[in-house]
C-alpha atoms as a PDB file:
ATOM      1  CA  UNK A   1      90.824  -0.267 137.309  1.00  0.00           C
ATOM      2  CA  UNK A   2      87.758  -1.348 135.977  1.00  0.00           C
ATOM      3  CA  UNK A   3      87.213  -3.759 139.565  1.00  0.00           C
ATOM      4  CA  UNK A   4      87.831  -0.460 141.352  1.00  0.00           C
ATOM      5  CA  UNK A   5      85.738   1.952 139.427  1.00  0.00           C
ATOM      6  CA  UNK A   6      82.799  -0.793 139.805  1.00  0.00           C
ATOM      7  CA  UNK A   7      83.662  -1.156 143.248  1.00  0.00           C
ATOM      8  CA  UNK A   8      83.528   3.060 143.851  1.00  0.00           C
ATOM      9  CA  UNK A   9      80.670   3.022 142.283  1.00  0.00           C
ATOM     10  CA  UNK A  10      78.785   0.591 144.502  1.00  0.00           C
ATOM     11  CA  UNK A  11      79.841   1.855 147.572  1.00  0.00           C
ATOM     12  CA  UNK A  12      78.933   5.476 146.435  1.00  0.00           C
ATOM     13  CA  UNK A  13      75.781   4.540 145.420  1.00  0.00           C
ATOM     14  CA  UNK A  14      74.979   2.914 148.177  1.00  0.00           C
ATOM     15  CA  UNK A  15      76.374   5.710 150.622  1.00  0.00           C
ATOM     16  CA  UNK A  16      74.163   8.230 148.677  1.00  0.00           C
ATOM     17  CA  UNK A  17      71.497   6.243 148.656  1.00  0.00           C
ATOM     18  CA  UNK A  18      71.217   6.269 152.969  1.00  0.00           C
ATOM     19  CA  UNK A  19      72.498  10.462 153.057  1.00  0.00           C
ATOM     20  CA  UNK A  20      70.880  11.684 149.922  1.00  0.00           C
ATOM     21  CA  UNK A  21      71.731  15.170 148.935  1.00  0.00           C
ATOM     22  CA  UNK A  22      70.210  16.144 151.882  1.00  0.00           C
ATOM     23  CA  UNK A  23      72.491  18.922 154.667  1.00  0.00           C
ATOM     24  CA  UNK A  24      72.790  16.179 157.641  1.00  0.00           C
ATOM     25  CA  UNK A  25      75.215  16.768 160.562  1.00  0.00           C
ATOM     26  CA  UNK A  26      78.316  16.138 158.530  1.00  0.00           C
ATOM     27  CA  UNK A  27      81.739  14.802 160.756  1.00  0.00           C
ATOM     28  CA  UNK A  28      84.646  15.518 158.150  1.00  0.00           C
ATOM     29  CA  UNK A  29      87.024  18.176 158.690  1.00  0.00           C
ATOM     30  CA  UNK A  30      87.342  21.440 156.229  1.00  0.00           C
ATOM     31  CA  UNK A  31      90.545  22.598 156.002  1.00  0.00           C
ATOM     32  CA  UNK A  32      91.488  26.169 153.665  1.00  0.00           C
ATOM     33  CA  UNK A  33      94.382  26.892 151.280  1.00  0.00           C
ATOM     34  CA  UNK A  34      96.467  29.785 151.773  1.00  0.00           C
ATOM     35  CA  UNK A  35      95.986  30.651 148.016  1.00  0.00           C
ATOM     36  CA  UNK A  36      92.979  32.857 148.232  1.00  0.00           C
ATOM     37  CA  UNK A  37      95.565  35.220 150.213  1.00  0.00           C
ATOM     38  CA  UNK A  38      98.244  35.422 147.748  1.00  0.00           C
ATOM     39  CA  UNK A  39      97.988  38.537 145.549  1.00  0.00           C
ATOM     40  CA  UNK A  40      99.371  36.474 142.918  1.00  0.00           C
ATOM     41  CA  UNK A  41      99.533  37.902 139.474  1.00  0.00           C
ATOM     42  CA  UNK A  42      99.763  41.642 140.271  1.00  0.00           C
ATOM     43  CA  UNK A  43      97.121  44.055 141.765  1.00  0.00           C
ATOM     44  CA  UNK A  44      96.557  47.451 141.265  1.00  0.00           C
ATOM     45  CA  UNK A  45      98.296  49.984 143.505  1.00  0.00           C
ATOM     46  CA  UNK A  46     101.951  50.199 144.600  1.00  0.00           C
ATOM     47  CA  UNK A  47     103.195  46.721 145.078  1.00  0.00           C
ATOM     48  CA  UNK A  48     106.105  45.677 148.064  1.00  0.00           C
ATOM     49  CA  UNK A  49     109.485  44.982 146.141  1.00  0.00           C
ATOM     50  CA  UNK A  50     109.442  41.273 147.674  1.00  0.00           C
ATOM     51  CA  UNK A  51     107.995  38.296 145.791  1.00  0.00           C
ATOM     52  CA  UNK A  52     104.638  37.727 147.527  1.00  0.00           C
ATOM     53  CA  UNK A  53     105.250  33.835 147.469  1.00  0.00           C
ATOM     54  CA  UNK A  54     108.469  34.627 149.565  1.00  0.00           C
ATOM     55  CA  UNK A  55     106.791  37.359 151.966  1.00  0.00           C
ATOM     56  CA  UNK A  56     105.788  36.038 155.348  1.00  0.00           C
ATOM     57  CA  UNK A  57     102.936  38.719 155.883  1.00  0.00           C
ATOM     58  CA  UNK A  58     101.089  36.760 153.298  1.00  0.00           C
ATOM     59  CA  UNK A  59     101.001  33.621 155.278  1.00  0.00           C
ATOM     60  CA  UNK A  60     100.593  34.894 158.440  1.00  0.00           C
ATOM     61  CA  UNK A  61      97.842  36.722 157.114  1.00  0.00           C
ATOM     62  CA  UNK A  62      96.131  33.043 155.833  1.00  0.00           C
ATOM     63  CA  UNK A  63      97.182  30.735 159.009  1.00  0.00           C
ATOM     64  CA  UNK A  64      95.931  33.865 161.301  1.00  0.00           C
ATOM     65  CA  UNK A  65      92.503  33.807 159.470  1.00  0.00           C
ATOM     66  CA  UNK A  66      92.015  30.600 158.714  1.00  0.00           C
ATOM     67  CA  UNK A  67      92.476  29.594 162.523  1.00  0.00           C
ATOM     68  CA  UNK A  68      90.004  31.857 163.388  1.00  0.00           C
ATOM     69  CA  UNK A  69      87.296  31.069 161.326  1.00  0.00           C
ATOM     70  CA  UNK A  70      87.701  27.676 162.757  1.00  0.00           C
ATOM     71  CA  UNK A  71      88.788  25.517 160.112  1.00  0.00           C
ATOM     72  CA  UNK A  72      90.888  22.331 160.747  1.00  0.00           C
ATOM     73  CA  UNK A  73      94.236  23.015 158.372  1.00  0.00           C
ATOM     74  CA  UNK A  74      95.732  24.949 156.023  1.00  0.00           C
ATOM     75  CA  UNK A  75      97.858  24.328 152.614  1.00  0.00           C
ATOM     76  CA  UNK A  76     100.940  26.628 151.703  1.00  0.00           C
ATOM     77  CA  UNK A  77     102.496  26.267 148.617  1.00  0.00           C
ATOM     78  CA  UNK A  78     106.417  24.171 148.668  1.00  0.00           C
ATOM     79  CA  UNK A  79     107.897  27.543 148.066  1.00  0.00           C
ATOM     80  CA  UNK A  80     106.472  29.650 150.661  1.00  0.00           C
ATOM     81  CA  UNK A  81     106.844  26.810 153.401  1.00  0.00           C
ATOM     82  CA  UNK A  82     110.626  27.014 151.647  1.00  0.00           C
ATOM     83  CA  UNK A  83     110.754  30.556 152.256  1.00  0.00           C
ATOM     84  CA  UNK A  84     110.100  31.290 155.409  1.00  0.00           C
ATOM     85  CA  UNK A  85     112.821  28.761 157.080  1.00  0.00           C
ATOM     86  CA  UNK A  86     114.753  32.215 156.590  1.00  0.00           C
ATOM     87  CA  UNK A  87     112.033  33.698 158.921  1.00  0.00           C
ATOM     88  CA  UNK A  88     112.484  31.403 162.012  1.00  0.00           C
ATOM     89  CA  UNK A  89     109.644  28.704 160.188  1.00  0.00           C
ATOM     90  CA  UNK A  90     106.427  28.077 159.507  1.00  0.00           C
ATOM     91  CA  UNK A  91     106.265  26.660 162.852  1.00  0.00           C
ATOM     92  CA  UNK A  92     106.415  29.559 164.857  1.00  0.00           C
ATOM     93  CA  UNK A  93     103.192  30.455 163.114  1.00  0.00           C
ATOM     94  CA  UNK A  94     101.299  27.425 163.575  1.00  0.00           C
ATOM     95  CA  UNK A  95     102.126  27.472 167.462  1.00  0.00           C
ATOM     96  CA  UNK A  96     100.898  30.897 167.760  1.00  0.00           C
ATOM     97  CA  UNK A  97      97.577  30.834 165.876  1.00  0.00           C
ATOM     98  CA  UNK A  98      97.043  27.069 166.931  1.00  0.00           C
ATOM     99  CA  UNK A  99      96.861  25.392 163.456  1.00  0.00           C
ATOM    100  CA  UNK A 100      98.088  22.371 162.035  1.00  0.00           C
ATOM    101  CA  UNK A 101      99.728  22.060 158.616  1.00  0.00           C
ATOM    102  CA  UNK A 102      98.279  19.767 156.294  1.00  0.00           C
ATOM    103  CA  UNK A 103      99.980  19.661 152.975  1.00  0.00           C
ATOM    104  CA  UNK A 104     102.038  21.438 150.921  1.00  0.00           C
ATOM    105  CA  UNK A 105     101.599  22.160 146.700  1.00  0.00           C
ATOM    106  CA  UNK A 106     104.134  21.524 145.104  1.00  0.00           C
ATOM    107  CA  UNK A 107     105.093  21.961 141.053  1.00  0.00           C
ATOM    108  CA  UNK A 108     106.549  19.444 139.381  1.00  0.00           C
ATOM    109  CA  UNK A 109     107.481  18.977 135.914  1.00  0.00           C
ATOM    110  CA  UNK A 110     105.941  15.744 134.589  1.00  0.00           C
ATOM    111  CA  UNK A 111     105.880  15.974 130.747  1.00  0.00           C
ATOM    112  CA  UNK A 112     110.018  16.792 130.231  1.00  0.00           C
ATOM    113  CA  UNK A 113     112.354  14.054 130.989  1.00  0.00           C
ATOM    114  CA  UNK A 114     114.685  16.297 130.979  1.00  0.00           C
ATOM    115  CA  UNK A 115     113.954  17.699 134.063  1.00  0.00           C
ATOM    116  CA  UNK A 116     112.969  14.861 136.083  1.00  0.00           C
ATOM    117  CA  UNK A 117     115.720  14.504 138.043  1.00  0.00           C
ATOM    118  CA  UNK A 118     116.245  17.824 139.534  1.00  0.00           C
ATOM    119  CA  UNK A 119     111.753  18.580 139.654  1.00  0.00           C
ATOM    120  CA  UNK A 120     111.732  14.801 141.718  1.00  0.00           C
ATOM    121  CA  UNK A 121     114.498  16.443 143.923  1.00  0.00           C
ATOM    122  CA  UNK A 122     112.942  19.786 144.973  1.00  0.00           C
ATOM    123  CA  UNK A 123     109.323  18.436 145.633  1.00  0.00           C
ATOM    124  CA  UNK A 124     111.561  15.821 148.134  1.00  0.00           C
ATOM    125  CA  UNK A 125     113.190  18.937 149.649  1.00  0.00           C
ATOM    126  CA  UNK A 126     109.706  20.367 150.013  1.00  0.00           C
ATOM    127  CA  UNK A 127     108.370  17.420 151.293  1.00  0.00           C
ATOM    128  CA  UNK A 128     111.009  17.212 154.420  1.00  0.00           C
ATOM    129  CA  UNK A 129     109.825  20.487 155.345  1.00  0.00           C
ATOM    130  CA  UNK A 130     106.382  19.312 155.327  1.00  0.00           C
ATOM    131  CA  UNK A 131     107.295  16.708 156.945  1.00  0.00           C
ATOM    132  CA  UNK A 132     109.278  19.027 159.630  1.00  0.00           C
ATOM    133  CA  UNK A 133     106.269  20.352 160.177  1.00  0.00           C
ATOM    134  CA  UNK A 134     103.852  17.050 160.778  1.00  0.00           C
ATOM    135  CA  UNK A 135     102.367  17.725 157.632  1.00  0.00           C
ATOM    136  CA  UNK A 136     100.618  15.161 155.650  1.00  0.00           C
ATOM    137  CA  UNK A 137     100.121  15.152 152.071  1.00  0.00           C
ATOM    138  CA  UNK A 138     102.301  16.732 148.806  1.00  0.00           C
ATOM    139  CA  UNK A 139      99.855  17.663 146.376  1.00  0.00           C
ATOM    140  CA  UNK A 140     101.473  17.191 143.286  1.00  0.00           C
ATOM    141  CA  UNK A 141     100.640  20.364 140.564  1.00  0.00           C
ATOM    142  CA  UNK A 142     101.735  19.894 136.765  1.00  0.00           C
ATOM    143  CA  UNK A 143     103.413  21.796 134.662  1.00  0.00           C
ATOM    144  CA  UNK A 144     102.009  24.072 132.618  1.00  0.00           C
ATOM    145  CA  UNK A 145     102.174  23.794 129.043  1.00  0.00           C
ATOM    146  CA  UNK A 146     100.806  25.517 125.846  1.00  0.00           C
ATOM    147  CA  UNK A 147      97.584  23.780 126.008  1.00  0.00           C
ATOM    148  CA  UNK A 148      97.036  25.044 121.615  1.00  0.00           C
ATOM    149  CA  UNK A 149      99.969  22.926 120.304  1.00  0.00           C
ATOM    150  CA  UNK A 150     100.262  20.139 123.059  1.00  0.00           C
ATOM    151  CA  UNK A 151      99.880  16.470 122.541  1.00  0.00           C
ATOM    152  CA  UNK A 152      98.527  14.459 125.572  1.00  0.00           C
ATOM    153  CA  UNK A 153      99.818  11.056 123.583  1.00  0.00           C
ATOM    154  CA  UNK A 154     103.177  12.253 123.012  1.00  0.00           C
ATOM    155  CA  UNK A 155     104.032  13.035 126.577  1.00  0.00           C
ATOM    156  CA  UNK A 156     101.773  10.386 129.113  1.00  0.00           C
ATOM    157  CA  UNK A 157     104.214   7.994 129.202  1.00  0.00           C
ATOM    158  CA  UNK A 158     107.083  10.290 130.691  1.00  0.00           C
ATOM    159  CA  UNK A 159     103.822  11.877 133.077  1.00  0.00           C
ATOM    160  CA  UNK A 160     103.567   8.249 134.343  1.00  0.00           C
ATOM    161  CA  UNK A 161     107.488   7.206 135.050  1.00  0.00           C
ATOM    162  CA  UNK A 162     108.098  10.622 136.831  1.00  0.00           C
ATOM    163  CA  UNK A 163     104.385  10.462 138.943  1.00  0.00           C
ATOM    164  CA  UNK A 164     105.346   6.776 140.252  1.00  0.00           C
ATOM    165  CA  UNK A 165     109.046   8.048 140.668  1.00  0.00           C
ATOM    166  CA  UNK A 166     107.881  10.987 142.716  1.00  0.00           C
ATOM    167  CA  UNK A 167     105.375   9.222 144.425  1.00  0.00           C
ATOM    168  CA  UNK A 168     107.605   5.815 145.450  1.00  0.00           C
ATOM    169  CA  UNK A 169     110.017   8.360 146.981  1.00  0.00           C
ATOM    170  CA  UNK A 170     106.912  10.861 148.813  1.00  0.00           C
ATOM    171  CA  UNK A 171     105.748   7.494 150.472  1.00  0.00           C
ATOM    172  CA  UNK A 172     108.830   5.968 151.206  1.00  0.00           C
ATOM    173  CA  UNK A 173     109.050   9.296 153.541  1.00  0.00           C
ATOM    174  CA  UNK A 174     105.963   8.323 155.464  1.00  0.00           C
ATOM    175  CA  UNK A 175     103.463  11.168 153.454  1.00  0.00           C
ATOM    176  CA  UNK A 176     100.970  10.775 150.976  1.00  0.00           C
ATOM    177  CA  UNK A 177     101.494  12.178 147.553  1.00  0.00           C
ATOM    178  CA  UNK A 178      98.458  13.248 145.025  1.00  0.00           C
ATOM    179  CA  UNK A 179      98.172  13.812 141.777  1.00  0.00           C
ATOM    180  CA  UNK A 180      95.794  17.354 141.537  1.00  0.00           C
ATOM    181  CA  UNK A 181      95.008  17.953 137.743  1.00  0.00           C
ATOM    182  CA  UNK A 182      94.919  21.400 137.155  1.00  0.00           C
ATOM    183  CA  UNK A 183      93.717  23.524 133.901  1.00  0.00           C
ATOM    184  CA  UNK A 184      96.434  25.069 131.415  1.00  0.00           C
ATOM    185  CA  UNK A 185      98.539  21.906 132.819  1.00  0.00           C
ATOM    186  CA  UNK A 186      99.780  18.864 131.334  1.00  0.00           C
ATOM    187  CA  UNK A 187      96.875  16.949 132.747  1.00  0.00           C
ATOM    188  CA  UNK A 188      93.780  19.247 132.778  1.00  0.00           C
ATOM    189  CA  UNK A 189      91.030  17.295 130.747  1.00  0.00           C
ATOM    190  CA  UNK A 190      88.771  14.873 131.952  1.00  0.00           C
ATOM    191  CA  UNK A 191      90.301  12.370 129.351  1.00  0.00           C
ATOM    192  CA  UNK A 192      94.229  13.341 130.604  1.00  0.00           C
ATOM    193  CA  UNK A 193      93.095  12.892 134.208  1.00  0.00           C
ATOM    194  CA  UNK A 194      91.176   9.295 133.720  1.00  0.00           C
ATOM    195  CA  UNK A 195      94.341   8.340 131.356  1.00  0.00           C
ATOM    196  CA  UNK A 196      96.897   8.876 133.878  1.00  0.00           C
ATOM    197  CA  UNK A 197      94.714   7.969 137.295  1.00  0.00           C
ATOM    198  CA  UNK A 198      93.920   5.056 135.694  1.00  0.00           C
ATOM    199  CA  UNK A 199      97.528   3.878 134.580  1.00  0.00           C
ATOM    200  CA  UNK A 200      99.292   5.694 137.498  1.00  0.00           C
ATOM    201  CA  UNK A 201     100.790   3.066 140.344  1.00  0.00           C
ATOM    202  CA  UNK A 202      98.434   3.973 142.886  1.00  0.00           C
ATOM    203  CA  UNK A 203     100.458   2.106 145.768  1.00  0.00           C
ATOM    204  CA  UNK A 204     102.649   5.216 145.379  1.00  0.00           C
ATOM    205  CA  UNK A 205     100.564   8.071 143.543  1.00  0.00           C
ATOM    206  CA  UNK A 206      96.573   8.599 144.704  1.00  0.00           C
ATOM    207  CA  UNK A 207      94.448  11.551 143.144  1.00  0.00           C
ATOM    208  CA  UNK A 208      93.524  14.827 144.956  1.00  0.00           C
ATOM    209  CA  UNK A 209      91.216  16.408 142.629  1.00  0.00           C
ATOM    210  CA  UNK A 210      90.601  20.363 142.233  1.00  0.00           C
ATOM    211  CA  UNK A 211      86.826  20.284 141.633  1.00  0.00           C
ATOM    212  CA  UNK A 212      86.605  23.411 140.777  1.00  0.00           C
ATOM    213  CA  UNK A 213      89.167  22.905 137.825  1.00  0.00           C
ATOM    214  CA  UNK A 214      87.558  19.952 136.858  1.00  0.00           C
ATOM    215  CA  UNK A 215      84.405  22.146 136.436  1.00  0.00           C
ATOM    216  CA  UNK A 216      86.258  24.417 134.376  1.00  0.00           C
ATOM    217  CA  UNK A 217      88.265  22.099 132.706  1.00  0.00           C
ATOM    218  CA  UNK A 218      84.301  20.978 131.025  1.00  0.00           C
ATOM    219  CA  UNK A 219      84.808  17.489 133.108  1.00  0.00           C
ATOM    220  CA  UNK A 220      82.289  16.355 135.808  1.00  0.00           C
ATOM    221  CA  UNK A 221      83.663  16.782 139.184  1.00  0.00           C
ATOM    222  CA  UNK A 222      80.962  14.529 141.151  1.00  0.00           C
ATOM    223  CA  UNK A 223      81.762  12.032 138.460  1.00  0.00           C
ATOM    224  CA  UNK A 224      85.052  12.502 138.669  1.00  0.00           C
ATOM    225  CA  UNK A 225      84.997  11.529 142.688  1.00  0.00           C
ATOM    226  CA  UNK A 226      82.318   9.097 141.998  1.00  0.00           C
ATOM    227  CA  UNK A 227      84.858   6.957 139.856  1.00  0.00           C
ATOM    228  CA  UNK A 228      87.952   7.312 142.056  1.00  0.00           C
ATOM    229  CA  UNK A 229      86.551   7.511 145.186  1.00  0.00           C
ATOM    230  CA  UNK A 230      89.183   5.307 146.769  1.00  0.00           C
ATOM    231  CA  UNK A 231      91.927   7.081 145.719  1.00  0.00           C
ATOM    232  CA  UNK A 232      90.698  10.601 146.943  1.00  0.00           C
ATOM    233  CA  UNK A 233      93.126  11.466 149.753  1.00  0.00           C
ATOM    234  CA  UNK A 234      92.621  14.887 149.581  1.00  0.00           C
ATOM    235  CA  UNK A 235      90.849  17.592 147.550  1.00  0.00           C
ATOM    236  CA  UNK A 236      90.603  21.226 146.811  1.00  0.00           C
ATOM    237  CA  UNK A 237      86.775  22.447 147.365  1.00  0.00           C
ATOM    238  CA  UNK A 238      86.467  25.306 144.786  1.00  0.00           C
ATOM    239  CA  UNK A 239      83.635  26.570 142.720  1.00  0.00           C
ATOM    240  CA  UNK A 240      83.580  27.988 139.257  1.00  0.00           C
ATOM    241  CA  UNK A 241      81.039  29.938 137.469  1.00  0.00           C
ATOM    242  CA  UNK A 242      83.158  31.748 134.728  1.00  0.00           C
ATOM    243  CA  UNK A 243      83.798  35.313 134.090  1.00  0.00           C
ATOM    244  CA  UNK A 244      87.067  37.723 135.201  1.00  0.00           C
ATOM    245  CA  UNK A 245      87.054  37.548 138.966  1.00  0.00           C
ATOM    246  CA  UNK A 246      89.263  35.234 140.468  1.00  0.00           C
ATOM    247  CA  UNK A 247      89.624  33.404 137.165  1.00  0.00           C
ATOM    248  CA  UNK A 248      86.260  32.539 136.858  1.00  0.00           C
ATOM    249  CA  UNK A 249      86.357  30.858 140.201  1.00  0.00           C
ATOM    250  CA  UNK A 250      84.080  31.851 142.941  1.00  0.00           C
ATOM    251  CA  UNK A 251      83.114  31.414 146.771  1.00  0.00           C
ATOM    252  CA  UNK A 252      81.077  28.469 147.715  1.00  0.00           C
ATOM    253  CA  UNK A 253      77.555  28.361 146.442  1.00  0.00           C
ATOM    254  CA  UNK A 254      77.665  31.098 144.492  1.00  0.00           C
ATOM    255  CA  UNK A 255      78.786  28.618 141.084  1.00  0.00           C
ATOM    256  CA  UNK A 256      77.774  25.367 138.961  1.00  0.00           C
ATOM    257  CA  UNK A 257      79.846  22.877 141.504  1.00  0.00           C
ATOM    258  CA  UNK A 258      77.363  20.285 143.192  1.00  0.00           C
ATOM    259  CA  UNK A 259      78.904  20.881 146.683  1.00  0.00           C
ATOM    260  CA  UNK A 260      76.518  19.101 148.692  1.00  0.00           C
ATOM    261  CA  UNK A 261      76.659  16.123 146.687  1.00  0.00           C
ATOM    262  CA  UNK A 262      80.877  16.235 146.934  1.00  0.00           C
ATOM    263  CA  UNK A 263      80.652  16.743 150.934  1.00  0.00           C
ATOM    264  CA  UNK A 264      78.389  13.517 150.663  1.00  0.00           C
ATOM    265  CA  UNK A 265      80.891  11.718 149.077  1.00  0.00           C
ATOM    266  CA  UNK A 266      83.532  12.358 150.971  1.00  0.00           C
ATOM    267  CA  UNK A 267      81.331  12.117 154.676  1.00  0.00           C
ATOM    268  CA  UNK A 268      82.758   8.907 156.838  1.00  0.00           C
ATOM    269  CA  UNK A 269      86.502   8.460 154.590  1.00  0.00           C
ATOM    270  CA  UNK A 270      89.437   8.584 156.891  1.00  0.00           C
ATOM    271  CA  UNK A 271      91.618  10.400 154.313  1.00  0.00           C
ATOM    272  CA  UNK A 272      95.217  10.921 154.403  1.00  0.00           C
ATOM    273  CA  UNK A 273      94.456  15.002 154.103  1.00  0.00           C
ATOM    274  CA  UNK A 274      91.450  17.344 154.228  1.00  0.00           C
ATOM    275  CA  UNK A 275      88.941  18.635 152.083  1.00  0.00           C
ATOM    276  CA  UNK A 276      90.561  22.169 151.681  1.00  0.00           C
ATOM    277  CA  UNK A 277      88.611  25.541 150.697  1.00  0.00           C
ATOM    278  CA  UNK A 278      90.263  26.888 147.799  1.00  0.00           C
ATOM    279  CA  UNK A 279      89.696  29.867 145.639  1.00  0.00           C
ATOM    280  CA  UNK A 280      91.934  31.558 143.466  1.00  0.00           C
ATOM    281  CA  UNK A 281      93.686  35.190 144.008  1.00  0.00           C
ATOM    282  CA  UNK A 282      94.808  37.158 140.900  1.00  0.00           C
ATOM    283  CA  UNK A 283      92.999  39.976 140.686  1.00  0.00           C
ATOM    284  CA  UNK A 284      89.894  41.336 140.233  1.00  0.00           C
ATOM    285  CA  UNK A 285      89.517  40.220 143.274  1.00  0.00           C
ATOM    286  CA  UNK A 286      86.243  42.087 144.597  1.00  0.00           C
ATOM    287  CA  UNK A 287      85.766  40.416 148.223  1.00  0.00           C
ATOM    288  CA  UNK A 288      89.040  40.503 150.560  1.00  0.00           C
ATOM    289  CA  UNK A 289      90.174  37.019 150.986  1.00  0.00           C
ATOM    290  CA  UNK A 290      88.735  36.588 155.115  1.00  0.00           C
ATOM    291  CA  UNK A 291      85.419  37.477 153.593  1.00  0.00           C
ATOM    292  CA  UNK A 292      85.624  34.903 150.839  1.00  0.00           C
ATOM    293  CA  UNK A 293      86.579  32.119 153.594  1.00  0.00           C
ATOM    294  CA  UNK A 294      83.749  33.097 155.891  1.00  0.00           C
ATOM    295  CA  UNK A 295      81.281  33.066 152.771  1.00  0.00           C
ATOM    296  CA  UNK A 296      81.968  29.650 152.249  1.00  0.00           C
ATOM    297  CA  UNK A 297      82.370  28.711 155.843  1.00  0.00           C
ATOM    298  CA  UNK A 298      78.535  29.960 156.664  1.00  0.00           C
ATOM    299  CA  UNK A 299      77.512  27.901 153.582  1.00  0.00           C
ATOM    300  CA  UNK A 300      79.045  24.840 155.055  1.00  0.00           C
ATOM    301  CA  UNK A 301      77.857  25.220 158.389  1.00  0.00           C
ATOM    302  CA  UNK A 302      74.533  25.602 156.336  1.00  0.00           C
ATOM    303  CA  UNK A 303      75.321  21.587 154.692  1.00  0.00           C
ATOM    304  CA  UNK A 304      75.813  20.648 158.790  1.00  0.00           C
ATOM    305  CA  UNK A 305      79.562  21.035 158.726  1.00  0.00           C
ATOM    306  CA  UNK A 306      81.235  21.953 161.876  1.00  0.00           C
ATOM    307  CA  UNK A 307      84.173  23.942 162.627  1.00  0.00           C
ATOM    308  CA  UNK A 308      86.510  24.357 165.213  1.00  0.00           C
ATOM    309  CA  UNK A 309      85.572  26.907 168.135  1.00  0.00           C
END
């Protein structure tokens, strides 16, 4: 790891060195998670009796808007993807609005042995139907855990055999698996994440950060990318400023995230997946979740991104 991390930071270096900071014509691909559409956690007002995770208006709703607003993918959660077999599939919906699936997130439970077996199973189960649907990547979310009482040491080892489980069996399918560390998780602090990307068998298991929980997680995100650089095979793009809306999260530009300096990094990778829009749903949620997406899309187009016409 050390070879690698010497080796990232060479090559970044270097690559930042010819770009800069600076908003050139940029040539990778932007893709947007379906999250930001989600009312997850309740809103106010009369709700519809059906889970919103299970309720097909929600993801038409995100594969519509994301397709028009031009970006190159979309993420759905394991569940929803799940869910809407029941509906005729997700692929019905991608034909119609013209939009390729990229990944899928998917919860596993790392830390309990226990439940290895049967967490190992149902990403798999997700993972054919991403595969069904000429997806690419499983991002792999952790469990949560009570963050006051839990011990990191106690529990890596058991993180490790059930990430290189997962992840031998993900690849052996033909997709890419990626660890994405995630706050109130069993891997949420800059120390966790470096721990376990830095033990983890990455000819099974590569990284797909969420920079805007590494941000809030009190970790450096451009750091972060700087020193795994070659293991980056996808990535949420999220900003975080603190504060009640949208979990302290915000749309692009408007937070402490260096974006520029993360589109820099990633400009020129082939990557297995996309560098995916992301911004969290539970309410408040002030700005509808179209308006969020085109915030951030006018700010990228403002770095020299391009987007689909």
């Amino acid at each position: 790891m050390i070879n690698r991390r010497v080796f990232s930071k060479t090559c970044v270096a270097a690559m930042l060195g010819y770009r800069g900071f600076a908003a050139d014509k940029f040539t990778l691909h932007i893709g947007h998670t379906g999250l930001t559409w989600i009312p997850l956690g309740g809103a106010p007002g009369p709700r519809p009796p059906i889970n919103p995770m299970a309720d097909p208006q929600y993801v038409e709703a995100a594969v519509r808007d994301i397709a028009g607003l031009g970006f190159y993918g979309i993420e759905l959660f394991g569940n929803q993807i799940e869910a809407m077999e029941a509906k005729g599939g997700l692929g019905l919906l991608l034909e119609k609005y013209n939009l390729p699936l990229i990944s899928a997130y998917c919860n596993a439970n790392l830390s309990d042995p226990a439940q290895r077996k049967d967490s190992i199973a149902k990403t798999l189960e997700w993972a054919k139907l991403v595969q069904k649907y000429k997806g690419r990547v499983i991002v792999v979310g952790p469990n949560g855990v009570r963050r006051s009482t839990y011990d990191f040491k106690a529990h890596k080892d058991d993180i490790l055999t059930t990430l290189n489980e997962l992840g031998k069996a993900v690849t052996d399918m033909g997709l890419t698996p990626v660890l994405h560390q995630h706050t109130g998780t069993c891997v949420e602090t800059r120390d966790e994440t470096y721990a376990v990307m830095e033990a983890v068998d990455t000819r099974a298991m590569n990284f797909g950060p969420d920079i805007g929980q590494l941000q809030k997680g009190r970790s450096d995100p451009v750091q972060a990318v700087k020193d795994f650089l070659p293991l980056v095979q996808h990535m949420h793009l999220k900003d975080y400023i603190g504060g009640e809306p949208y979990l302290g999260y915000c749309p692009l530009r408007q937070g402490k995230v260096n974006v520029p300096a993360i589109l820099s990094m990633m400009e020129g990778r082939t990557t297995a997946g996309l560098v995916m829009v992301e911004l969290d749903s539970p309410p408040p949620q002030p700005v509808p979740a179209i308006e969020t997406a085109r915030i951030a899309k006018a700010y990228l187009v403002k770095q020299g991104v391009k987007f689909r016409s």
